[in-house]
Protein backbone atom coordinates (compact mmCIF):
# COMPACT_ATOMS: atom_id res chain seq x y z
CA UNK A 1 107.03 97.34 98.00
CA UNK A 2 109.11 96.24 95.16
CA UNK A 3 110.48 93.28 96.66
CA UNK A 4 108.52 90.00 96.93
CA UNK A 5 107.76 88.49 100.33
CA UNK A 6 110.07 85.73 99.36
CA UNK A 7 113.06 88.53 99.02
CA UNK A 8 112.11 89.99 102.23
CA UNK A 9 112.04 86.90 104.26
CA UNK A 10 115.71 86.56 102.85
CA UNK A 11 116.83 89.82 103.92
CA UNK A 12 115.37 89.59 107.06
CA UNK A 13 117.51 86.27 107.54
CA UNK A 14 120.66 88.32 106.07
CA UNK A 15 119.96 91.03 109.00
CA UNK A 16 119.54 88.71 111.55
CA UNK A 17 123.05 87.66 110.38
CA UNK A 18 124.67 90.42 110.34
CA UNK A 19 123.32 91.84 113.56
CA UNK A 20 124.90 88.49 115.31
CA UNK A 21 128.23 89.40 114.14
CA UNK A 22 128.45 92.81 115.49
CA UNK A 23 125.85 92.96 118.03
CA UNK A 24 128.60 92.00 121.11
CA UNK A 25 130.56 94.74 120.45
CA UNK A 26 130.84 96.26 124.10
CA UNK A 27 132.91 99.70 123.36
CA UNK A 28 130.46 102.43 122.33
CA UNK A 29 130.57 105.98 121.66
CA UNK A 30 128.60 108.99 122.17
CA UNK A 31 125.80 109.74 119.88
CA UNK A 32 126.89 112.56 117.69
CA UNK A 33 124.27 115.29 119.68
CA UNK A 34 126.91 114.33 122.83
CA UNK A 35 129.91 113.65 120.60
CA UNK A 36 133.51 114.47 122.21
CA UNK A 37 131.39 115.72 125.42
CA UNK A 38 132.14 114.14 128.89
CA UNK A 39 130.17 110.75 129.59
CA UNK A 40 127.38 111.11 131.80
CA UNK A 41 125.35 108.77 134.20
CA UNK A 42 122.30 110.17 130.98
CA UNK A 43 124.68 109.05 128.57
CA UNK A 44 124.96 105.44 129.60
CA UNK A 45 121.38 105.38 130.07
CA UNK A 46 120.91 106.51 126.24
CA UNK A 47 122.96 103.93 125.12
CA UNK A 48 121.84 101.27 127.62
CA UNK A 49 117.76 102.18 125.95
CA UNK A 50 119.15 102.31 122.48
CA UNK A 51 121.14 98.75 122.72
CA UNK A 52 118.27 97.22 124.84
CA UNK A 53 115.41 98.41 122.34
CA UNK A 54 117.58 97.50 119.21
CA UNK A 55 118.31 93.95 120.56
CA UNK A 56 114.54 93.32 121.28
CA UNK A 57 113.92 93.94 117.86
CA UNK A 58 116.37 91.61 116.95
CA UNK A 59 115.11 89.04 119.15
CA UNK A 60 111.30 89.57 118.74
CA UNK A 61 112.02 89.40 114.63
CA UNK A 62 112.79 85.13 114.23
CA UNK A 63 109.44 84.55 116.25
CA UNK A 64 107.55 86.92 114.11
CA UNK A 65 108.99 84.56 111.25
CA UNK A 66 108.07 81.45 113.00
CA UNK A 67 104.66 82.75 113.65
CA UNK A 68 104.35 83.53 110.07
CA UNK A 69 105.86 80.55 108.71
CA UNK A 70 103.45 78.48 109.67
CA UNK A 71 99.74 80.71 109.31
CA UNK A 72 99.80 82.15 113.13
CA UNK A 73 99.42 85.66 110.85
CA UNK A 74 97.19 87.29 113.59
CA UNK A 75 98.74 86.39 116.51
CA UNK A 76 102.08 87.81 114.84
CA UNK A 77 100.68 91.28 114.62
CA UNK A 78 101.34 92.22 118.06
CA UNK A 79 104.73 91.21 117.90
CA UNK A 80 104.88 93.31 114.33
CA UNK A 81 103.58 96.31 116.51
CA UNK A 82 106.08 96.08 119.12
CA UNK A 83 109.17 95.85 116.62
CA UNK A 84 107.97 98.83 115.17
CA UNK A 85 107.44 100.53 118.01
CA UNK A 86 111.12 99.66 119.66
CA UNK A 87 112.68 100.69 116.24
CA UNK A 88 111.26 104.48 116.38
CA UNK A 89 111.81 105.05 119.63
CA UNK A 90 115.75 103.85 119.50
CA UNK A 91 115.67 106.01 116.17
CA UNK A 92 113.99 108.90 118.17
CA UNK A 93 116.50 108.37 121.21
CA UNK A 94 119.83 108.47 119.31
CA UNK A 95 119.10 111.62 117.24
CA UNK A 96 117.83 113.63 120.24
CA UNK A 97 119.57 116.35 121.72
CA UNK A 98 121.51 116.42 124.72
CA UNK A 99 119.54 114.45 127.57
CA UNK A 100 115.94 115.33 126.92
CA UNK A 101 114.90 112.27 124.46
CA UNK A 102 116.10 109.84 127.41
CA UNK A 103 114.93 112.29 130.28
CA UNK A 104 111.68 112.36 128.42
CA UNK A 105 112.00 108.11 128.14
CA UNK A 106 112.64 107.67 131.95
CA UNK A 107 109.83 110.20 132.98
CA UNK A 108 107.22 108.48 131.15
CA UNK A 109 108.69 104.88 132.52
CA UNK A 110 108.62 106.50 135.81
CA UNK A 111 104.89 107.72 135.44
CA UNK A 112 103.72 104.44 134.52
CA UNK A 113 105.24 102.34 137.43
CA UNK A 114 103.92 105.26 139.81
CA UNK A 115 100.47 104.45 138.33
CA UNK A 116 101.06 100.51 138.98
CA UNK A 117 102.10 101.24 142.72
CA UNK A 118 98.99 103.23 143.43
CA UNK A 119 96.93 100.46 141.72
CA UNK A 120 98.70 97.85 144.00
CA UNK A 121 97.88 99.65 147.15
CA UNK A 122 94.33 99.91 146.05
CA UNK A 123 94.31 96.24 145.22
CA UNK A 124 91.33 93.59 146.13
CA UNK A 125 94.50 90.93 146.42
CA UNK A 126 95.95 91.67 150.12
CA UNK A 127 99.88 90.16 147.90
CA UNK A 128 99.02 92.91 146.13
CA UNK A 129 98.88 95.30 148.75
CA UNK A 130 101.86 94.32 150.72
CA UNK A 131 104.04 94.22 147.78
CA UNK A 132 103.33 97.72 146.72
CA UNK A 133 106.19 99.41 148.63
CA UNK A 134 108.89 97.29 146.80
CA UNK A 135 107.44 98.15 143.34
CA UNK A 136 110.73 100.64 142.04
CA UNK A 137 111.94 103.71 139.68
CA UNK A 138 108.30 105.29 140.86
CA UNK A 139 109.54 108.32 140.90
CA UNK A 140 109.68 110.59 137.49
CA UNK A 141 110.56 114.21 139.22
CA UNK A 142 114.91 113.69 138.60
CA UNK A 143 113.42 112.91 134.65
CA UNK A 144 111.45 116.44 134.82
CA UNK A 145 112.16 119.31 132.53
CA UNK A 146 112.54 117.84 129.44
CA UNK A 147 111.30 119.87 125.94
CA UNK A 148 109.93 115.55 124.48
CA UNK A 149 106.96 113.57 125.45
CA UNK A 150 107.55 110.03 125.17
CA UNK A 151 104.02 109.12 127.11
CA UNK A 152 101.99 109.30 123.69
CA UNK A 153 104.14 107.24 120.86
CA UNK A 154 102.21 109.18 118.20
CA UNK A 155 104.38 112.50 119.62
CA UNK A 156 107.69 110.26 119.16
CA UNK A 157 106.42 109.63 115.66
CA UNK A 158 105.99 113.20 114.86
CA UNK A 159 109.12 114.10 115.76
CA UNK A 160 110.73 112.15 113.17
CA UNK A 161 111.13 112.32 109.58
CA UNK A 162 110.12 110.36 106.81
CA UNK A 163 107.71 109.45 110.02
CA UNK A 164 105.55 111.53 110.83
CA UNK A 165 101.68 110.84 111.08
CA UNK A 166 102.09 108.31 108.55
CA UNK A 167 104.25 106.53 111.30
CA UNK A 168 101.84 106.91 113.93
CA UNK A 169 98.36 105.55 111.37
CA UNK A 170 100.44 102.76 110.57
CA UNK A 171 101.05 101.63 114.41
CA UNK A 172 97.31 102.52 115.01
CA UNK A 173 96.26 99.86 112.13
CA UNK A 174 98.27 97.62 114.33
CA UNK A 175 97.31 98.41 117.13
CA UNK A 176 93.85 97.01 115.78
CA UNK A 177 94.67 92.93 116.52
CA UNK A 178 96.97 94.13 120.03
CA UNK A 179 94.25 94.79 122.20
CA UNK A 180 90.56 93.38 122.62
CA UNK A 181 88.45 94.68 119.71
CA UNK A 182 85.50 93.90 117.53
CA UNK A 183 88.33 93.37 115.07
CA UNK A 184 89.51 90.46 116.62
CA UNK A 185 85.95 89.10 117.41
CA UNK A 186 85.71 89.62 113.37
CA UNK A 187 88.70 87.37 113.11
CA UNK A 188 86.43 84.27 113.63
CA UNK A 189 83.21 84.99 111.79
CA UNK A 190 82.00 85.27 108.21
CA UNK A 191 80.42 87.94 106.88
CA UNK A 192 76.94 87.49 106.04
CA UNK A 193 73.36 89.20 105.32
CA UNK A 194 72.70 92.11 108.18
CA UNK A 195 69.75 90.02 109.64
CA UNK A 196 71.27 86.59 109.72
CA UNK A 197 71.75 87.07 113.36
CA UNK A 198 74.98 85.78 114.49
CA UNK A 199 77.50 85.24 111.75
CA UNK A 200 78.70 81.54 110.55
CA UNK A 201 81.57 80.37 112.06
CA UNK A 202 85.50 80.39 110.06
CA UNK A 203 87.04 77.39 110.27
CA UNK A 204 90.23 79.26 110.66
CA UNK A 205 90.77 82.75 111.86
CA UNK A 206 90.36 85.47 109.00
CA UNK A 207 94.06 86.70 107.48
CA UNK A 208 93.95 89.56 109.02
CA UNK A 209 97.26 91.48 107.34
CA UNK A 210 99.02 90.56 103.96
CA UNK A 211 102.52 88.44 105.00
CA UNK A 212 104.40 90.10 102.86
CA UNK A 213 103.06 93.41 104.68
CA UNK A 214 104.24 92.02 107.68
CA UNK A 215 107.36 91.24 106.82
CA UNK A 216 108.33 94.46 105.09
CA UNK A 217 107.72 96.31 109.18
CA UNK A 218 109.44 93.34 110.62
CA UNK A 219 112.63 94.12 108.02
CA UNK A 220 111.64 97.69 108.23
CA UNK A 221 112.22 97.84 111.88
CA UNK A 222 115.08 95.51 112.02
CA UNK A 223 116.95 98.17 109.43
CA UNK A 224 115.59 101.25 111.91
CA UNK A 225 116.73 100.15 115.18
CA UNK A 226 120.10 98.48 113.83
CA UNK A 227 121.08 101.80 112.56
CA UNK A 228 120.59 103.75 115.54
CA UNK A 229 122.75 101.34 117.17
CA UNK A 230 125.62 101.67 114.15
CA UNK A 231 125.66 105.42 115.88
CA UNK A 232 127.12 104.27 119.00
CA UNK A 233 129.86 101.89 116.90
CA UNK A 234 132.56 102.62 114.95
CA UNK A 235 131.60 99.73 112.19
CA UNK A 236 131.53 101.63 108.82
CA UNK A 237 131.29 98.03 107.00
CA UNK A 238 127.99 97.58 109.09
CA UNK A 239 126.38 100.50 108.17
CA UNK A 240 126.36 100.28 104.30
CA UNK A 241 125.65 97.64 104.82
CA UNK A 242 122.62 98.84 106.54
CA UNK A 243 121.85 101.52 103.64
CA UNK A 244 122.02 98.51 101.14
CA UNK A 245 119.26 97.23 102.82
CA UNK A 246 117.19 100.02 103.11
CA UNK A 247 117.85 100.30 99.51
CA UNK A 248 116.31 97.15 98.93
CA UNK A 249 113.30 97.71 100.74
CA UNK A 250 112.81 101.32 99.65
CA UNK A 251 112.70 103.12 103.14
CA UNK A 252 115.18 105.62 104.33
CA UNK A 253 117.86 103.98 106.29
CA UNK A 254 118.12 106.21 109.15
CA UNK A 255 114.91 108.41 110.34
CA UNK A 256 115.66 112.66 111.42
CA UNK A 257 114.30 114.79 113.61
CA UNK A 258 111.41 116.52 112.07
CA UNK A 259 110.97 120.55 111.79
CA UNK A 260 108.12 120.27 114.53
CA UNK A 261 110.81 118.97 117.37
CA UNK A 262 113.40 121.55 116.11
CA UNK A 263 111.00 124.39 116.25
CA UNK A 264 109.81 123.08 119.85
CA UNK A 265 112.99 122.90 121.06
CA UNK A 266 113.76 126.23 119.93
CA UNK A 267 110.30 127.19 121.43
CA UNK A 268 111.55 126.17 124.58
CA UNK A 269 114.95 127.27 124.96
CA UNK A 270 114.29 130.57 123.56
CA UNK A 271 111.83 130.37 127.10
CA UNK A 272 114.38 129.26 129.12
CA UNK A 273 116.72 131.79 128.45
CA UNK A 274 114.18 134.75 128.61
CA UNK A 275 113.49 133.17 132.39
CA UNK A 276 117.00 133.16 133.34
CA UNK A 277 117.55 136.60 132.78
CA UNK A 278 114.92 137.58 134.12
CA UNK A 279 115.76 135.74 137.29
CA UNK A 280 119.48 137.21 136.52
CA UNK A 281 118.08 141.09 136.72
């Protein structure tokens, strides 16, 4: 990273900015897979995922800063994680073709709350169990079909490039402090001799990630998801701006698809086809 944390913390301020100013814009166009096409009831959910994801980056990014600002470094890292995460998956959402990115986004959504209503009607907790029938969007069959996975984040990472498994290794380091893990039990203890028994007590939780580390995802991300967005406005001034930025921070300002989902989805169609004539003859 050739910019200092101090630099970064600035840009990140500058983005914030900038996203204020455009970020109420409420006429939006087709992403360029769907460009001139007619506007379907997929389309608007697209864009509703893409704005939605983009603005929780945007809001999620001044309490990572807060967090940071005054040594809550660990408990920032889940936040760092989810930023991230948002900002791929709008990147991965906008570039897709046709429906099958969002199709692929609702199914797994669907999947999971499926999973929760099962788990409700099997609940100890009778509130539980009565409220099971009113849990919604349960079912993922109208979201079937679709050539993506978005269950497993690590396939949304390979789909894109500069992403990749690099991408996915990254999110898996932070995924380290997001869930309950000897890493976070580490967090609090010093390391000492192998048979000193249990460790001697930190007075203040280990730093578990560098700041400025931190702050170059949490800019990273803000730059990712931002610029899927500028796809759906006509705001030419916002997206050099955007590349500026990237510039700055020495990332690619907008993330492709990668040879693996091309070659799938010719995979796949090339199937498709081969069925319908079949069924044709």
């Amino acid at each position: 990273m050739a910019m200092s944390e101090e630099q970064t913390r600035s840009l990140i301020a500058e983005l914030q900015s900038e996203w204020d100013a455009v970020s109420e814009v409420r006429a939006f166009r087709q992403p360029k897979s769907r460009r001139g096409q007619r506007f379907t009831g997929a389309d608007a959910a697209r864009i509703t995922a893409i704005i939605g994801l983009s603005r929780h980056v945007h809001d999620t990014s001044p309490a990572i800063m807060l967090l940071l600002e005054h040594g809550h470094i660990s408990a920032a890292v889940p936040l760092v994680r989810l930023v991230f995460e948002c900002s791929l998956t709008a990147a991965w959402l906008v570039q897709s073709t046709d429906d099958h990115g969002i199709r692929a986004f609702l199914h797994s959504y669907s999947r999971s709350r499926s999973s929760l209503q099962k788990d409700a009607m099997e609940a100890t907790t009778r509130v539980f169990r009565d409220g099971a029938p009113e849990i919604t969007d349960t079912d993922p069959t109208p979201f079937g079909g679709s050539y993506d996975d978005a269950h497993r984040f690590g396939e949304i990472c390979l789909d894109l490039k500069p992403a990749g498994k690099d991408a996915y290794i990254y999110y898996r380091v932070l995924s380290g402090l997001s869930h309950a893990s000897p890493r976070v039990a580490d967090l609090y203890f010093a390391p000492d001799s192998p048979d000193a028994g249990i460790p001697s007590f930190r007075p203040t939780p280990d730093q578990s990630f560098p700041t400025d580390v931190l702050a170059f995802f949490t800019a990273a991300s803000m730059v990712w998801s931002a610029r899927a967005y500028s796809y759906l406005i006509t705001n030419t001034q916002y997206r050099n701006f955007l590349r500026r930025s990237a510039r700055q921070l020495e990332i690619n300002d907008e993330l492709q698809l990668s040879e693996r989902y091309w070659e799938r989805h010719a995979k796949n169609e090339a199937k498709r086809r081969a069925e319908k004539s079949v069924n044709d003859d």
